[in-house]
C-alpha atoms as a PDB file:
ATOM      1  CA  UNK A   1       0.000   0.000   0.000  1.00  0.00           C
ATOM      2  CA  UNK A   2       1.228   3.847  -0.323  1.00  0.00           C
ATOM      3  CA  UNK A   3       2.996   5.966   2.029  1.00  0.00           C
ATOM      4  CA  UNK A   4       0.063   8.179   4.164  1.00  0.00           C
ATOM      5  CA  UNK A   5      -0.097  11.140   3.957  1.00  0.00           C
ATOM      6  CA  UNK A   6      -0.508  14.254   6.890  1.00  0.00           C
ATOM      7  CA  UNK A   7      -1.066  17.320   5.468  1.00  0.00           C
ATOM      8  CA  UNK A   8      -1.026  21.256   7.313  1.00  0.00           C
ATOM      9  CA  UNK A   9      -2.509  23.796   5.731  1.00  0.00           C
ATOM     10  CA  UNK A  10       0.285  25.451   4.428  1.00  0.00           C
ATOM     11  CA  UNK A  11       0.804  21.823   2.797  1.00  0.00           C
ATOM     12  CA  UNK A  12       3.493  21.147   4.979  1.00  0.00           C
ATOM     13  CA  UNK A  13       3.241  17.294   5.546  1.00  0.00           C
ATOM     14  CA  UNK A  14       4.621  14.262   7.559  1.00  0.00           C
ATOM     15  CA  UNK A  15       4.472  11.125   5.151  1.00  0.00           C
ATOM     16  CA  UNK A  16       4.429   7.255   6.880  1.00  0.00           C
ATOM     17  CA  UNK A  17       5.794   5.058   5.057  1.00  0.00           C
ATOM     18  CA  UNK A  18       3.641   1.887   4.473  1.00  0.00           C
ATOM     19  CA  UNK A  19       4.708  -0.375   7.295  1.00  0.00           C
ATOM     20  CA  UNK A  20       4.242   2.678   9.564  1.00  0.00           C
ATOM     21  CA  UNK A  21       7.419   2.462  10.916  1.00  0.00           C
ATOM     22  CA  UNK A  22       9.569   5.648   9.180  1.00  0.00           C
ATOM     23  CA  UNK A  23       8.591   9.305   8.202  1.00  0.00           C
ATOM     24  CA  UNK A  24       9.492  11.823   6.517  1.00  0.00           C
ATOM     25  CA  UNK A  25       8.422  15.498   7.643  1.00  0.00           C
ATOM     26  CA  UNK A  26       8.529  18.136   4.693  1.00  0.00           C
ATOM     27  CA  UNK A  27       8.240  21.968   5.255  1.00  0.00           C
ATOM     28  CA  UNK A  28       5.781  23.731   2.763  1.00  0.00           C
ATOM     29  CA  UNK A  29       7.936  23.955   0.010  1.00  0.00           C
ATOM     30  CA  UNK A  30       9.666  21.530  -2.387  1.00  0.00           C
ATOM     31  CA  UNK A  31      13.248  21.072  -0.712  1.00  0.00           C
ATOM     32  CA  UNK A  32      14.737  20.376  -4.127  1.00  0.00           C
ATOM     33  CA  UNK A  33      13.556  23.867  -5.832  1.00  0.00           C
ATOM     34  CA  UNK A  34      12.867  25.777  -2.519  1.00  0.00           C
ATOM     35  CA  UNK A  35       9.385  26.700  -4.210  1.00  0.00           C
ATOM     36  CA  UNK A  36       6.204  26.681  -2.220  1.00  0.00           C
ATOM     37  CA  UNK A  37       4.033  23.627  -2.998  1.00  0.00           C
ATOM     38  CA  UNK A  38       1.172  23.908  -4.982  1.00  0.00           C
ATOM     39  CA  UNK A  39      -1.016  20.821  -4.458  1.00  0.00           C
ATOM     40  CA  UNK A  40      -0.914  17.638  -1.754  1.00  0.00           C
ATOM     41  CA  UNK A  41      -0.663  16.202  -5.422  1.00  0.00           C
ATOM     42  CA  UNK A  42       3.082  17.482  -6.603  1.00  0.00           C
ATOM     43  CA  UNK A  43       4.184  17.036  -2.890  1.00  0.00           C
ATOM     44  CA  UNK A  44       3.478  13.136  -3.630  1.00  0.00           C
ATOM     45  CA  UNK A  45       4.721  12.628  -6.765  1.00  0.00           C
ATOM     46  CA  UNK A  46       7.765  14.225  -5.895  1.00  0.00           C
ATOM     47  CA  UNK A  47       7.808  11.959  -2.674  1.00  0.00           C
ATOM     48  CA  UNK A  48       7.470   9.357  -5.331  1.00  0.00           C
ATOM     49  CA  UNK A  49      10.302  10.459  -7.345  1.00  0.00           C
ATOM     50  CA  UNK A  50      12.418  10.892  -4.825  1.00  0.00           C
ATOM     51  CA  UNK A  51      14.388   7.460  -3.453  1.00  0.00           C
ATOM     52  CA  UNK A  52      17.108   9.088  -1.950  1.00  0.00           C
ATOM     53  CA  UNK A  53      15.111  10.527   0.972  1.00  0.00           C
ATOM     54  CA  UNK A  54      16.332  10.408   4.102  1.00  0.00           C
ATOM     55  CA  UNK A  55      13.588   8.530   6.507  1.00  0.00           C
ATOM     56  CA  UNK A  56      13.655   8.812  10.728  1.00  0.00           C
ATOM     57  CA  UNK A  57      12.466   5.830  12.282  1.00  0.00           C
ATOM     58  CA  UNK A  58      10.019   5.557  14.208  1.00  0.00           C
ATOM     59  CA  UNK A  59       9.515   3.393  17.311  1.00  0.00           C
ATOM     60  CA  UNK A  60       8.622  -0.132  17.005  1.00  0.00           C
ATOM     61  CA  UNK A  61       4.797  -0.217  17.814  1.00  0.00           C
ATOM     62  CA  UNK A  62       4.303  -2.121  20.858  1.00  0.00           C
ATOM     63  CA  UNK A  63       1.020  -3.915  20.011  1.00  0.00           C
ATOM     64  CA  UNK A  64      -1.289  -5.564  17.685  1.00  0.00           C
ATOM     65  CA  UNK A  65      -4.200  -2.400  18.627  1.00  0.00           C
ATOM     66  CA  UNK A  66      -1.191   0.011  18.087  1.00  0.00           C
ATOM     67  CA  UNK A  67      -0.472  -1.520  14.721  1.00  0.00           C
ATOM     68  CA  UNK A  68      -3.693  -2.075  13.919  1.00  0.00           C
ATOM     69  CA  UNK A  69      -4.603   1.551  14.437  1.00  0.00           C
ATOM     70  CA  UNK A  70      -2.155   2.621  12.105  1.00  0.00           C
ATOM     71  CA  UNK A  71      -2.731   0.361   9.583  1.00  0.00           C
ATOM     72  CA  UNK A  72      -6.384   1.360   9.220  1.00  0.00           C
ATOM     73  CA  UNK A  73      -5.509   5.116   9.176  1.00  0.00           C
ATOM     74  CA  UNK A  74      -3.427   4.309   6.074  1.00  0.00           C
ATOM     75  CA  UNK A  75      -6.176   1.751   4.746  1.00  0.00           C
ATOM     76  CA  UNK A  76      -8.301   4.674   5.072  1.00  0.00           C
ATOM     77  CA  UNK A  77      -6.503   7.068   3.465  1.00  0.00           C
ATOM     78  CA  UNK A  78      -6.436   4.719   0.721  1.00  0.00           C
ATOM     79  CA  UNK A  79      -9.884   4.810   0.496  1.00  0.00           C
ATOM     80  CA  UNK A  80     -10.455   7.743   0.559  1.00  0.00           C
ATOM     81  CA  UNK A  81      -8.389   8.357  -2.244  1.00  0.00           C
ATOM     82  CA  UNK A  82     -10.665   5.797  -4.144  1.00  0.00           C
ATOM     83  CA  UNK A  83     -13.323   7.945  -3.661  1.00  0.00           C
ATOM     84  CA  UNK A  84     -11.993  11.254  -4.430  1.00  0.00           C
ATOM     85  CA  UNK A  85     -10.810   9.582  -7.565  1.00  0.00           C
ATOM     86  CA  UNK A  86     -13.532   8.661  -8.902  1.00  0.00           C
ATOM     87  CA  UNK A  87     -16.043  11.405  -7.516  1.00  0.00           C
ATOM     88  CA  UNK A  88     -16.106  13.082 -11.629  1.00  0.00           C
ATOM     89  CA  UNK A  89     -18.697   9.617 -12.238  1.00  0.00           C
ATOM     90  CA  UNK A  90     -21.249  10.671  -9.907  1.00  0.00           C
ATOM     91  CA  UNK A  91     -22.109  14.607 -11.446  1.00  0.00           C
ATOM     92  CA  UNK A  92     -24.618  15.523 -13.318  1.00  0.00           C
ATOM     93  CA  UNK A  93     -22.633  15.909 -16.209  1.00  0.00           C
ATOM     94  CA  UNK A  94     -20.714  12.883 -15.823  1.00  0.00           C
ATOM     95  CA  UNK A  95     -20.318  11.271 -19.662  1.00  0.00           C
ATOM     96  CA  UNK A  96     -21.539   7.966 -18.223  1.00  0.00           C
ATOM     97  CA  UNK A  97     -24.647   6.098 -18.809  1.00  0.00           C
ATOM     98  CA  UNK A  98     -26.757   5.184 -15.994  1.00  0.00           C
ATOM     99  CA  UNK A  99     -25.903   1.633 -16.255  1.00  0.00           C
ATOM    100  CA  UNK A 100     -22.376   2.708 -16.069  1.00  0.00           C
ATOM    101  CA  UNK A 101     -22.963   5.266 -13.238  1.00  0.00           C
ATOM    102  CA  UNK A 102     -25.079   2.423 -10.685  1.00  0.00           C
ATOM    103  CA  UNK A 103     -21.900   0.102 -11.228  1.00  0.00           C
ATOM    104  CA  UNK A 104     -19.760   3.384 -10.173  1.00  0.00           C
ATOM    105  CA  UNK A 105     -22.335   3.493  -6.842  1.00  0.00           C
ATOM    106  CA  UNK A 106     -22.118   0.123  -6.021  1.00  0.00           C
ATOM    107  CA  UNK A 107     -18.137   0.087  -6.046  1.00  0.00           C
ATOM    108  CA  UNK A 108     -18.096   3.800  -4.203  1.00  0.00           C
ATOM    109  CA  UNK A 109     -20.484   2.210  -1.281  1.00  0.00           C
ATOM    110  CA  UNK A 110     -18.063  -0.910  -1.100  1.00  0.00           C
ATOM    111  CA  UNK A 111     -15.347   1.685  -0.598  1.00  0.00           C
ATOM    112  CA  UNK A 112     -17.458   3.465   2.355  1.00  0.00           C
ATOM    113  CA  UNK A 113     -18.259  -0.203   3.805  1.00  0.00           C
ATOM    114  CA  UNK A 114     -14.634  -1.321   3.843  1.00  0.00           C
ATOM    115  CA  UNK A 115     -14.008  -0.529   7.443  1.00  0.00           C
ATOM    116  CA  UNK A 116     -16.984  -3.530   7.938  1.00  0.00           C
ATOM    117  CA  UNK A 117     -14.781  -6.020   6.347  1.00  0.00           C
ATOM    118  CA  UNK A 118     -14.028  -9.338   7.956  1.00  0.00           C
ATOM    119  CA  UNK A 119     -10.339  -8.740   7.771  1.00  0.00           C
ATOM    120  CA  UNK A 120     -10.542  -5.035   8.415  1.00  0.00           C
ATOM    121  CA  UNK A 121      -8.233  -3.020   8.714  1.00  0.00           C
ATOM    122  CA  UNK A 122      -5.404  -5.583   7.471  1.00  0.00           C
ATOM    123  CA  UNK A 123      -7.169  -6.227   4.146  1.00  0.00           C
ATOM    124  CA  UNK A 124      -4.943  -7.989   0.992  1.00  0.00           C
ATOM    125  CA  UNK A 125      -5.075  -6.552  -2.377  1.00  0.00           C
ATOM    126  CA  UNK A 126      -8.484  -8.815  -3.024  1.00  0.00           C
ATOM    127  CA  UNK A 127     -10.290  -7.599  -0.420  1.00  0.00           C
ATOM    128  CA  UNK A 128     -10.864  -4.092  -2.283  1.00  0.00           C
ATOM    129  CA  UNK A 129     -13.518  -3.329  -4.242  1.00  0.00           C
ATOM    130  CA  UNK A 130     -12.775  -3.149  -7.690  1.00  0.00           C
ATOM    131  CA  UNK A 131     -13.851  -0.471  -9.853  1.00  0.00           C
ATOM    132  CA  UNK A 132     -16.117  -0.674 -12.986  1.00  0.00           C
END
């Protein structure tokens, strides 16, 4: 799964990696050009892009909860990234049909109902939803 993302409003950010066990905090701006970021967007890809960073470790989580808890914040923001991707199918002016659009509701309320799944929040690739 992706790094997770924590994001100030000056788009300052800490990023977790995916085992939740290093981060990475970044000021506002993009250390490489010194300019202020634009979007949580461009702050990820250059994240992304970026292999050389230099990660602080974090201490070991002590418990299954602990872990756990973690895990399903990132799961989370996973999700919601599912849905923010695909929110364009649901307006009016989507190009879809409406057959298209109820198969793009039913995979959107799979996404909400994740957190209900049997092997929440340490799901495998198959237990997403997949889209249309």
């Amino acid at each position: 799964m992706p790094n997770t993302y924590t994001f100030k409003d000056d788009l300052s950010c800490t990023v977790l990696s995916p085992d939740g066990l290093k981060q990475i905090n970044l000021p506002n701006y993009n250390p490489s050009t010194q300019k202020v970021w634009s979007s949580e967007y461009q702050v990820k890809q250059w994240v992304e892009s970026n292999n050389n960073l230099t990660w602080i470790v974090t201490a070991e989580l002590s418990t299954q909860e602990e872990q756990d808890s973690r895990t399903a914040i990132s799961k989370r923001d996973t999700r919601n990234q599912l849905l923010t991707e695909s929110d364009w199918t649901q307006f009016n002016d989507s190009p879809l049909t409406d057959e298209a659009k109820d198969l793009w509701v039913a995979y959107r309320t799979a996404l909400r109902d994740i957190t209900s799944h049997a092997n929440w929040p340490n799901l495998s690739d198959a237990d997403w939803p997949t889209k249309p």
